[in-house]
Protein backbone atom coordinates (compact mmCIF):
# COMPACT_ATOMS: atom_id res chain seq x y z
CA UNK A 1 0.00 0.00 0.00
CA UNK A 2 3.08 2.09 0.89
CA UNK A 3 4.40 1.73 -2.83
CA UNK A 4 1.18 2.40 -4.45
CA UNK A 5 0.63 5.99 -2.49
CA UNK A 6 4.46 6.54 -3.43
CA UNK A 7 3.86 5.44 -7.10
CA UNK A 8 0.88 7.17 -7.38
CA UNK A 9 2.29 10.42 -5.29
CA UNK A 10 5.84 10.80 -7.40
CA UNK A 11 3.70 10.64 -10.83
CA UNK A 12 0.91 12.87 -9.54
CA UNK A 13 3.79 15.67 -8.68
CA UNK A 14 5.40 15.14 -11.84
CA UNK A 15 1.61 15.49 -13.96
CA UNK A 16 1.02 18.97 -11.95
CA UNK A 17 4.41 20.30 -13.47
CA UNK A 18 3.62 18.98 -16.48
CA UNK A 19 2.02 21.32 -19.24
CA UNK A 20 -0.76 19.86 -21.37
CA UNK A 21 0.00 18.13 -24.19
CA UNK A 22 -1.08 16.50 -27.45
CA UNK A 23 -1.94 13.43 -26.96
CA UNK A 24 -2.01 12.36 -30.94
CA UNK A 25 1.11 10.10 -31.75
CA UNK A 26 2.67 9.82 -35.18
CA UNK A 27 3.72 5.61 -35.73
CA UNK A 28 7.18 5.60 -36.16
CA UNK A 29 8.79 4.97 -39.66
CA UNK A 30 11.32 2.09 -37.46
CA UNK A 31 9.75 0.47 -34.72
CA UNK A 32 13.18 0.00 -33.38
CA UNK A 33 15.21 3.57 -32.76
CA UNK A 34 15.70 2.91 -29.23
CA UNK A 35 18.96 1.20 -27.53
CA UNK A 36 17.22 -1.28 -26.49
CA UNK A 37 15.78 -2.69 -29.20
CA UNK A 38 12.25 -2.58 -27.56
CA UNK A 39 9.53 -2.93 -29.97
CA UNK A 40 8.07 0.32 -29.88
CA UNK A 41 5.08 -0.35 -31.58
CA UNK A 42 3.22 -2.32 -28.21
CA UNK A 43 3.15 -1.02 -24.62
CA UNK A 44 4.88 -2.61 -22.11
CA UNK A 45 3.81 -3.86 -18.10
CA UNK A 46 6.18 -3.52 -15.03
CA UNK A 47 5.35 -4.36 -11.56
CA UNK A 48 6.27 -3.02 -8.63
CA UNK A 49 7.11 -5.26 -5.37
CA UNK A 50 3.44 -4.96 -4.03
CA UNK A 51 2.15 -6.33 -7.94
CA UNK A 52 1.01 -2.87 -8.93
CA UNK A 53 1.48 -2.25 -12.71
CA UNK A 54 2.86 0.25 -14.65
CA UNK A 55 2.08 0.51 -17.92
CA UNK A 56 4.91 1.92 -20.64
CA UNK A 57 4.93 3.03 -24.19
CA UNK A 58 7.67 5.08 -26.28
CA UNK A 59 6.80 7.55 -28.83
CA UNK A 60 8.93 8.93 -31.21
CA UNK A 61 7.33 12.19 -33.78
CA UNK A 62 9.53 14.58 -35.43
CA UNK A 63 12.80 13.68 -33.67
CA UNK A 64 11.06 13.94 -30.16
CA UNK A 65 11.80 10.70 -28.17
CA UNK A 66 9.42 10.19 -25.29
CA UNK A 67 7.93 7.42 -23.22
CA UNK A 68 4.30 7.64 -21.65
CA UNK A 69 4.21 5.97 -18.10
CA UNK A 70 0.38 5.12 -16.87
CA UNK A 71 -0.27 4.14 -13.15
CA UNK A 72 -2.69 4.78 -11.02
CA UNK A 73 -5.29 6.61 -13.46
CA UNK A 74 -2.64 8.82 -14.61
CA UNK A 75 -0.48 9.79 -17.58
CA UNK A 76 3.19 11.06 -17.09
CA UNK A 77 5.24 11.97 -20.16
CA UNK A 78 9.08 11.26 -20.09
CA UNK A 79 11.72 13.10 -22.41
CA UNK A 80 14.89 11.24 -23.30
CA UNK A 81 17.77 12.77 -22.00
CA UNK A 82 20.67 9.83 -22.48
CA UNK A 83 21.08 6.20 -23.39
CA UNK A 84 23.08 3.59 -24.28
CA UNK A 85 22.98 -0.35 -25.64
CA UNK A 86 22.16 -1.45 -21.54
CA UNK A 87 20.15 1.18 -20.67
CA UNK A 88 18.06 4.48 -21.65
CA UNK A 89 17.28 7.62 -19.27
CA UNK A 90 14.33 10.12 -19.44
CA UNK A 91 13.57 12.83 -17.43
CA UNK A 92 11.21 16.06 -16.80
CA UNK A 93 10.22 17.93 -13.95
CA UNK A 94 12.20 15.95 -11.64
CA UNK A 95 10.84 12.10 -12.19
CA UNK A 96 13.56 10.15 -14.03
CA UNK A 97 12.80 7.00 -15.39
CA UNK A 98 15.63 4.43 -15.99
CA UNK A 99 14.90 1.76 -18.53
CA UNK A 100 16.95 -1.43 -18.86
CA UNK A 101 16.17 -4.55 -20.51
CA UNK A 102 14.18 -5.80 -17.60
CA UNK A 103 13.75 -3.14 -15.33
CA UNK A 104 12.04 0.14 -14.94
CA UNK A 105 13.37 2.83 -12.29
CA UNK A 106 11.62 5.89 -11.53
CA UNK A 107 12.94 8.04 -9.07
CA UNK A 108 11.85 11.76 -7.99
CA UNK A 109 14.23 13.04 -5.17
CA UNK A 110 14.96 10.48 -2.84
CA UNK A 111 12.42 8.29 -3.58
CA UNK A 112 13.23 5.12 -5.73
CA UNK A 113 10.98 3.29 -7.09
CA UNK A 114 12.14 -0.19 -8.89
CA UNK A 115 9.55 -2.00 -11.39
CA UNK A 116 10.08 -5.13 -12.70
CA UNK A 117 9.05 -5.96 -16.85
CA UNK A 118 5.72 -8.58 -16.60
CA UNK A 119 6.68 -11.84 -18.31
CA UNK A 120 4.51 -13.13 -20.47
């Protein structure tokens, strides 16, 4: 319960910062531009210790390279700000989101928040 106020708090501070935006998506031309080589045309389902889900999907328009993070009833929108072949980083407003192959870490301040990719 202590995970899913946290979850739910660190994204609700992060939407408040957050202007509103367009919520229309171009498809991407290469389903494929990020390090990771995660198919970017399908979301994708992390869980936190506690089973809470967290739902994730990339988009990539006009050279913009964001990821959408859904928990809790709400939307928070990621930029990129760094990656690599292990591991990608976005960022705004304070919430950073860490994405490795497996693994999903948002953290905002001190708090850390580590998520888990849902096998299917």
């Amino acid at each position: 319960m202590k995970k899913t106020l946290l979850v739910a708090s660190i994204l609700g501070l992060s939407l408040i910062a957050c202007k509103k935006e367009n919520n229309s998506t171009t498809p991407a031309a290469d389903p494929e531009l990020n390090s990771l080589k995660m198919d970017e045309s399908r979301s994708y389902t992390y869980l936190a210790s506690n089973s809470d889900r967290v739902n994730l999907s990339f988009q990539n328009a006009g050279g913009s390279h964001t990821i959408t993070i859904k928990a809790n009833n709400m939307k928070y929108v990621l930029d990129k700000k760094d990656g690599d072949q292990d591991s990608e980083v976005y960022e705004r407003n304070g919430v950073q989101a860490k994405i490795k192959k497996d693994s999903l870490i948002i953290t905002q301040d001190d708090n850390v928040i580590p998520l888990v990719l849902e096998k299917y």
